[in-house]
N, C-alpha and C. Protein backbone atom coordinates (compact mmCIF):
# COMPACT_ATOMS: atom_id res chain seq x y z
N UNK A 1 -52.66 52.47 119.53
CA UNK A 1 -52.12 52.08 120.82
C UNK A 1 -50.98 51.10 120.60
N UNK A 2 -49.49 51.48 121.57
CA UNK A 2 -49.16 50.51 121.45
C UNK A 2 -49.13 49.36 122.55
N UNK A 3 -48.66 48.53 122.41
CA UNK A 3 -48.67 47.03 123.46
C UNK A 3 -47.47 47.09 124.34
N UNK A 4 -47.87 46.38 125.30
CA UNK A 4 -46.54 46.09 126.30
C UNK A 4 -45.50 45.63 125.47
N UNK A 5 -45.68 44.75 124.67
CA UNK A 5 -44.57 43.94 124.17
C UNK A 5 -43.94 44.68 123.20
N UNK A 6 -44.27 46.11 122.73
CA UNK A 6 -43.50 46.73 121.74
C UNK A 6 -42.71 47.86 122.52
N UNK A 7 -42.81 47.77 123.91
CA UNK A 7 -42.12 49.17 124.67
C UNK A 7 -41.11 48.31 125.61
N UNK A 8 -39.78 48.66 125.19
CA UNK A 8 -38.55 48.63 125.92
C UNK A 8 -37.93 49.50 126.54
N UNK A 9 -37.77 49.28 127.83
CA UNK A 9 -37.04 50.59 129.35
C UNK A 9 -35.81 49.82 129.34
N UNK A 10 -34.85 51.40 128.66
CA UNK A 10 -33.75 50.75 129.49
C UNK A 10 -33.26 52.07 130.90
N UNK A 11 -32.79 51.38 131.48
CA UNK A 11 -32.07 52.42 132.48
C UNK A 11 -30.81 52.13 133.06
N UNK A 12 -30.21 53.54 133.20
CA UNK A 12 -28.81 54.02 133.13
C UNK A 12 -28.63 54.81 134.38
N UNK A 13 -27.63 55.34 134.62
CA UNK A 13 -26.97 56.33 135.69
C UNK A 13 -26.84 57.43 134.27
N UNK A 14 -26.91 58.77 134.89
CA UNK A 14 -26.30 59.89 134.50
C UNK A 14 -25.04 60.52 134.98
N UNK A 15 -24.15 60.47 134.04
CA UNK A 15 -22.74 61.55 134.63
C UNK A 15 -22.64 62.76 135.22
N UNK A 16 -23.83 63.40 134.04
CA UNK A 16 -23.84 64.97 134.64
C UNK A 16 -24.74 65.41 135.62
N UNK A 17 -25.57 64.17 136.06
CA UNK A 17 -26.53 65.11 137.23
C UNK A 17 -25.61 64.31 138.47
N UNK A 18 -26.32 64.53 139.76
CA UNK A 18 -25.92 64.25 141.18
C UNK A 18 -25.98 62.49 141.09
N UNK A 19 -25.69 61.75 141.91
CA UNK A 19 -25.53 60.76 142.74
C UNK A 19 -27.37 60.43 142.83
N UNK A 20 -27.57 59.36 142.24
CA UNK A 20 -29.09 58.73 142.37
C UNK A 20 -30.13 59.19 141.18
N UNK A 21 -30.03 59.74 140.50
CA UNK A 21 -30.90 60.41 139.40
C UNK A 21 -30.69 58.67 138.29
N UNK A 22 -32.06 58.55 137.91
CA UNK A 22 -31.94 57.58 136.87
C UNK A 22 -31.98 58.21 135.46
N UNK A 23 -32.16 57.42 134.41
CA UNK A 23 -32.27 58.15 133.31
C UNK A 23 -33.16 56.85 132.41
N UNK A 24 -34.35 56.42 132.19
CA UNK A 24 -34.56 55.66 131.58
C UNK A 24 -35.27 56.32 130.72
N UNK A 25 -34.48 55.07 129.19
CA UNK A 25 -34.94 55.53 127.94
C UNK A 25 -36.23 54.45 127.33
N UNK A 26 -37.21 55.05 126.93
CA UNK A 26 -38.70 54.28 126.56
C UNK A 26 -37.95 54.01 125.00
N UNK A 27 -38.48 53.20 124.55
CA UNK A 27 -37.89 52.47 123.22
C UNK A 27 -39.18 51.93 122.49
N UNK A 28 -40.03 52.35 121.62
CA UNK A 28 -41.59 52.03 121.10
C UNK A 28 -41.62 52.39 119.31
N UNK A 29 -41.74 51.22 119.08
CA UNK A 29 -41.98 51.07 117.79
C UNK A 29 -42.93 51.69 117.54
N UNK A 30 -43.31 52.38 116.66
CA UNK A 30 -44.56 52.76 115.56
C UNK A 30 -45.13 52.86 114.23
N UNK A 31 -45.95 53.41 113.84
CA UNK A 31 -46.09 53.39 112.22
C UNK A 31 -44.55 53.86 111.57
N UNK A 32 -43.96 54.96 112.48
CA UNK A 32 -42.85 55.81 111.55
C UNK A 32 -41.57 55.73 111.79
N UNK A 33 -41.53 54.61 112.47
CA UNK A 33 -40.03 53.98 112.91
C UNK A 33 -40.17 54.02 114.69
N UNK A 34 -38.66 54.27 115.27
CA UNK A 34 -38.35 53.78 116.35
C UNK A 34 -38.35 55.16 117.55
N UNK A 35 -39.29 55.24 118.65
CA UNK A 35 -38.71 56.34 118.99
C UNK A 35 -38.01 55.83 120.35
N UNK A 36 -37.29 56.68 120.72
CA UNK A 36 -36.72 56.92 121.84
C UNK A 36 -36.94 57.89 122.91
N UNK A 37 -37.40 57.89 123.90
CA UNK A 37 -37.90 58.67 124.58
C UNK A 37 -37.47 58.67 125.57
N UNK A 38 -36.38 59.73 126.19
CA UNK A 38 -35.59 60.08 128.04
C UNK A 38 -36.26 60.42 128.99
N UNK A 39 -36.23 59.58 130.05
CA UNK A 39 -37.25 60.47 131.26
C UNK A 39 -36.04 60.35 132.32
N UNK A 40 -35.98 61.25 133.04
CA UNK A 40 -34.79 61.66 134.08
C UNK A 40 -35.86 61.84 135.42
N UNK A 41 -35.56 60.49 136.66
CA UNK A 41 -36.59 60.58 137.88
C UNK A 41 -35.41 61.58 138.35
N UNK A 42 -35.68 62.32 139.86
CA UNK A 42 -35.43 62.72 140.63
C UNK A 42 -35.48 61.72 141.62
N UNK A 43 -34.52 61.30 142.48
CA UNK A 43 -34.21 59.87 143.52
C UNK A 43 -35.12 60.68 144.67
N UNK A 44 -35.31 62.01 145.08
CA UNK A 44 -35.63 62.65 145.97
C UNK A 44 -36.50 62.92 146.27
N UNK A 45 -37.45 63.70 145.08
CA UNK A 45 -38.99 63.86 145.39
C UNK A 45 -39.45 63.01 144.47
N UNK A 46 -39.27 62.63 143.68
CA UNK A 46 -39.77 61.73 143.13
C UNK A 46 -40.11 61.87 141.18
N UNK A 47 -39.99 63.45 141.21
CA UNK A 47 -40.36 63.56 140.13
C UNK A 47 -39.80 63.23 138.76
N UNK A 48 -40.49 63.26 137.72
CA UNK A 48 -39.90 63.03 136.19
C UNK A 48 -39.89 63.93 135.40
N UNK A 49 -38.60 64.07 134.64
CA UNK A 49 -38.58 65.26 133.85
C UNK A 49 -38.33 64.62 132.46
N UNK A 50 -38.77 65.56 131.17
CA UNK A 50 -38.76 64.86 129.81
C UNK A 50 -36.94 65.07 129.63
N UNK A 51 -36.21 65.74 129.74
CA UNK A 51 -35.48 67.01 128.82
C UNK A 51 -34.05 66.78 130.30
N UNK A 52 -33.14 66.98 129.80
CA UNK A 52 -31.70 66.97 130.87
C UNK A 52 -31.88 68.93 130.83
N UNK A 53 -32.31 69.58 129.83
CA UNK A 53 -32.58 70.67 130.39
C UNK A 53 -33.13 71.16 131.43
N UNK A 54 -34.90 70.50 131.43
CA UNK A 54 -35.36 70.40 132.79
C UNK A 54 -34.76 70.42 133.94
N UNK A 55 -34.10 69.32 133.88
CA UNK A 55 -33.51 68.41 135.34
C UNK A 55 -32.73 70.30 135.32
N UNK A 56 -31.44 70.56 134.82
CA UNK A 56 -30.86 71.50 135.03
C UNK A 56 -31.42 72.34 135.66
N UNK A 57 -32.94 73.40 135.37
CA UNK A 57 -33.04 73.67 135.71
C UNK A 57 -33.86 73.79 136.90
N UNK A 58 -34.45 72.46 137.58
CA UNK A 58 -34.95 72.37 138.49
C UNK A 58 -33.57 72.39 139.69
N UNK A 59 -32.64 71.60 139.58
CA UNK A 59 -31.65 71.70 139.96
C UNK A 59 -30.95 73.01 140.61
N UNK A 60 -31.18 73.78 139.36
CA UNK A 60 -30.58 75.75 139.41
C UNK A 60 -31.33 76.46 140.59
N UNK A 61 -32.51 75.94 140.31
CA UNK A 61 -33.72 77.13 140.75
C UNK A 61 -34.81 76.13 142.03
N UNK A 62 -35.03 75.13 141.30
CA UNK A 62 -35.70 74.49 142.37
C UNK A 62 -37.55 74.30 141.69
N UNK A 63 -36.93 74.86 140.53
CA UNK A 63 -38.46 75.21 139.82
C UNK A 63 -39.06 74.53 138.77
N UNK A 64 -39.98 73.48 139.01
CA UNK A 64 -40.48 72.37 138.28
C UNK A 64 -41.05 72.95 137.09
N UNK A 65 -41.13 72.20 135.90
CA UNK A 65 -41.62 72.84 134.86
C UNK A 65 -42.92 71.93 134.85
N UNK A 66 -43.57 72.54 133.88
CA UNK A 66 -44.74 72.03 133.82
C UNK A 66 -44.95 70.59 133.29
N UNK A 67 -43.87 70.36 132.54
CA UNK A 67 -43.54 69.11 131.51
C UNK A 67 -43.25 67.93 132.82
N UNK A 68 -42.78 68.40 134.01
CA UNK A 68 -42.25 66.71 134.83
C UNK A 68 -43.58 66.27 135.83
N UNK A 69 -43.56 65.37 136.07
CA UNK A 69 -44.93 64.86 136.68
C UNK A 69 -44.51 63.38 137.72
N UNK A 70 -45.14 63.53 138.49
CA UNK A 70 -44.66 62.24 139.70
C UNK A 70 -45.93 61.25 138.91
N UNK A 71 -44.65 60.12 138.78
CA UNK A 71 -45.39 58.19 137.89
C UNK A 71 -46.57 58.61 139.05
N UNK A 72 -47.29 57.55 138.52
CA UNK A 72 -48.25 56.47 139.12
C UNK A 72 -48.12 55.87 140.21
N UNK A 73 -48.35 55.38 140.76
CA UNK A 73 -48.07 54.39 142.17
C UNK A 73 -47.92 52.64 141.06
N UNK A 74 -48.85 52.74 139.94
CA UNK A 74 -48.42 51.33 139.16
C UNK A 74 -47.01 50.69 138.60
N UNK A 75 -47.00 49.93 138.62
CA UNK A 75 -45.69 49.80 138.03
C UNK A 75 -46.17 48.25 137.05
N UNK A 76 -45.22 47.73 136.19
CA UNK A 76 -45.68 46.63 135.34
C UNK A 76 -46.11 45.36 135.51
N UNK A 77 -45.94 45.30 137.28
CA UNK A 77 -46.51 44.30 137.32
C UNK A 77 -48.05 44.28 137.79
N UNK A 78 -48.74 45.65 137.76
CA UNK A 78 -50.24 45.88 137.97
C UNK A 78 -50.56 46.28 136.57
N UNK A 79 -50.08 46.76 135.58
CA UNK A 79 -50.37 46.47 134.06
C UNK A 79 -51.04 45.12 133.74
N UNK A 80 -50.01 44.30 133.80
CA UNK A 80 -50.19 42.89 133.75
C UNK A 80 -51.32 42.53 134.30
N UNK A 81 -51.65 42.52 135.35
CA UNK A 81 -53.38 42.57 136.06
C UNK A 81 -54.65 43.22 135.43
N UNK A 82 -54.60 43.99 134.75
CA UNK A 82 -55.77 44.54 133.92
C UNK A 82 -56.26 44.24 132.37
N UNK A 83 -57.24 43.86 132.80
CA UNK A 83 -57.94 43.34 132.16
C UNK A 83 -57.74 43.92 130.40
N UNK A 84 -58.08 42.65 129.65
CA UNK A 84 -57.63 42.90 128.39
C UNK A 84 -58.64 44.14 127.59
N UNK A 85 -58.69 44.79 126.32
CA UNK A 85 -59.71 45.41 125.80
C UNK A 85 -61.19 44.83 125.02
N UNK A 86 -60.53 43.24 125.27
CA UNK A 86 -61.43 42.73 124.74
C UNK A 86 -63.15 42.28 125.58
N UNK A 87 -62.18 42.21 127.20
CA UNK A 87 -63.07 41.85 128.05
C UNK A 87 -63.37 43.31 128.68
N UNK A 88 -63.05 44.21 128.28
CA UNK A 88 -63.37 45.35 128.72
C UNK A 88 -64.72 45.74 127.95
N UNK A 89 -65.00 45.36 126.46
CA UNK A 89 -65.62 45.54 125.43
C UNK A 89 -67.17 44.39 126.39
N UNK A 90 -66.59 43.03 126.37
CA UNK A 90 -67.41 42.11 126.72
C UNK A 90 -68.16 42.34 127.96
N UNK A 91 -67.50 43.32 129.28
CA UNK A 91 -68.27 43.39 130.03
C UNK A 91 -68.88 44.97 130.28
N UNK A 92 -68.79 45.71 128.99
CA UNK A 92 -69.64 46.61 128.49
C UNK A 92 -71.17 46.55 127.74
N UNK A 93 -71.04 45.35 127.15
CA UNK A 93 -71.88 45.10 126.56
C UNK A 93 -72.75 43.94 126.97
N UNK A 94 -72.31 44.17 128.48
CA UNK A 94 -73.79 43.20 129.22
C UNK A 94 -75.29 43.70 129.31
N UNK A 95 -75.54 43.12 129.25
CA UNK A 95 -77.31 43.60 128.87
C UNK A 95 -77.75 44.71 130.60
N UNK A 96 -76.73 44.35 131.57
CA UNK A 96 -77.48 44.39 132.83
C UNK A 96 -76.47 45.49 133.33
N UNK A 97 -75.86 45.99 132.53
CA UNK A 97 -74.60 47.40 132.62
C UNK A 97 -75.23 48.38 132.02
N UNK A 98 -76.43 48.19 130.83
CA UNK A 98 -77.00 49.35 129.97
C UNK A 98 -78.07 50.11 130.85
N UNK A 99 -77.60 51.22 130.81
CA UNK A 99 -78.62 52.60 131.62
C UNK A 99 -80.24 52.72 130.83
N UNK A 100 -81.12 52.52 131.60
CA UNK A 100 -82.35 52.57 130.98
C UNK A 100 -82.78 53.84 130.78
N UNK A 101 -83.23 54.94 130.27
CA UNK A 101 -83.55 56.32 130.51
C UNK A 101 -84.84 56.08 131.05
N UNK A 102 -86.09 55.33 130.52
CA UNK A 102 -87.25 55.44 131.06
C UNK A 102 -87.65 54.13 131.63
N UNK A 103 -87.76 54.14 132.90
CA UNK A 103 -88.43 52.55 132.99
C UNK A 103 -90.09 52.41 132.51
N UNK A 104 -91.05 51.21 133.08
CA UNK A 104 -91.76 51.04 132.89
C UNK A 104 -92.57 51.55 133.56
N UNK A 105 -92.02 52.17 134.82
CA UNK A 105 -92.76 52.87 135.88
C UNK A 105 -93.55 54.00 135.07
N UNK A 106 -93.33 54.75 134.22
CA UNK A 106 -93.58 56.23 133.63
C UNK A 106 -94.59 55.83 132.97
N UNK A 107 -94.67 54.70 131.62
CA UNK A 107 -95.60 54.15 130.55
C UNK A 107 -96.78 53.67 131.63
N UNK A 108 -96.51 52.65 132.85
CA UNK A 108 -97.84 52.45 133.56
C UNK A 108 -98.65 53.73 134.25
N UNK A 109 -97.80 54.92 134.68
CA UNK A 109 -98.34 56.22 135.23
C UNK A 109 -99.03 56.69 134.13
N UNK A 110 -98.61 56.95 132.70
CA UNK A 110 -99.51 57.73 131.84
C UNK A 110 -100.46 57.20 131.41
N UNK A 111 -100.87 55.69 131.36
CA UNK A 111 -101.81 55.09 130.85
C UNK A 111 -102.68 55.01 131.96
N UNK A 112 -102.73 55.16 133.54
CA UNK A 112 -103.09 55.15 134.34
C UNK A 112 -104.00 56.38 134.54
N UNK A 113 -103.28 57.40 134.02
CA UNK A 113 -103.89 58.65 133.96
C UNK A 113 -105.04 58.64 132.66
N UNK A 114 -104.73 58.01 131.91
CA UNK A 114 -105.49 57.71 130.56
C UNK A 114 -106.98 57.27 130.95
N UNK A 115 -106.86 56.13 131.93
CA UNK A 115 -107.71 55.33 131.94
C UNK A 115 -108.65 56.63 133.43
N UNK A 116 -108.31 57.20 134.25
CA UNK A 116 -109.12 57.98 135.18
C UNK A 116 -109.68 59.05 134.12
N UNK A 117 -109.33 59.52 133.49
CA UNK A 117 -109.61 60.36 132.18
C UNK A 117 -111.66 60.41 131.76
């Protein structure tokens, strides 16, 4: 995984599409160097496309590819609000979060039956 602090957005205008289209590039370090990654919104419906091909041809045809997808309603400053993995871990491992399969109810029924026996 990487961290907030290793992913840089920048964003730009595009020449070749219409009036309002953004173009922001994801910027994320990893084991194998630096990638760069284009996402092209649509100002209109909203959607995101990987590829300036895409955009083209949604543009042409009107016909979304499978690859673009409408964000989240989140944005970074509700990132920032969620909780770390550590306390995610910590309030997993509360004693009073663990699923019991059998209670004690079952062990007093069979010994109950034991004892009418």
């Amino acid at each position: 995984m990487c961290s907030a602090s290793k992913v840089v957005v920048e964003k730009s205008t595009v020449d070749d599409l219409p009036p309002g289209w953004i173009k922001e590039t994801k910027i994320r370090k990893n084991a194998f160097g630096v990638r760069r990654d284009p996402y092209y919104t649509d100002p209109v419906s909203g959607y995101v496309f990987r590829s300036k091909k895409d955009v083209f041809r949604y543009l042409e045809t009107g016909e979304i590819s499978r690859h673009a997808f409408k964000p989240s309603k989140r944005d970074a400053h509700d990132l920032e609000a969620l909780p770390s993995p550590a306390a995610k871990r910590q309030k997993l491992e509360h004693p009073a979060t663990r699923r019991r399969l059998f209670s004690g109810q079952m062990l007093n029924y069979c010994s109950s039956q034991t004892m009418s026996n």
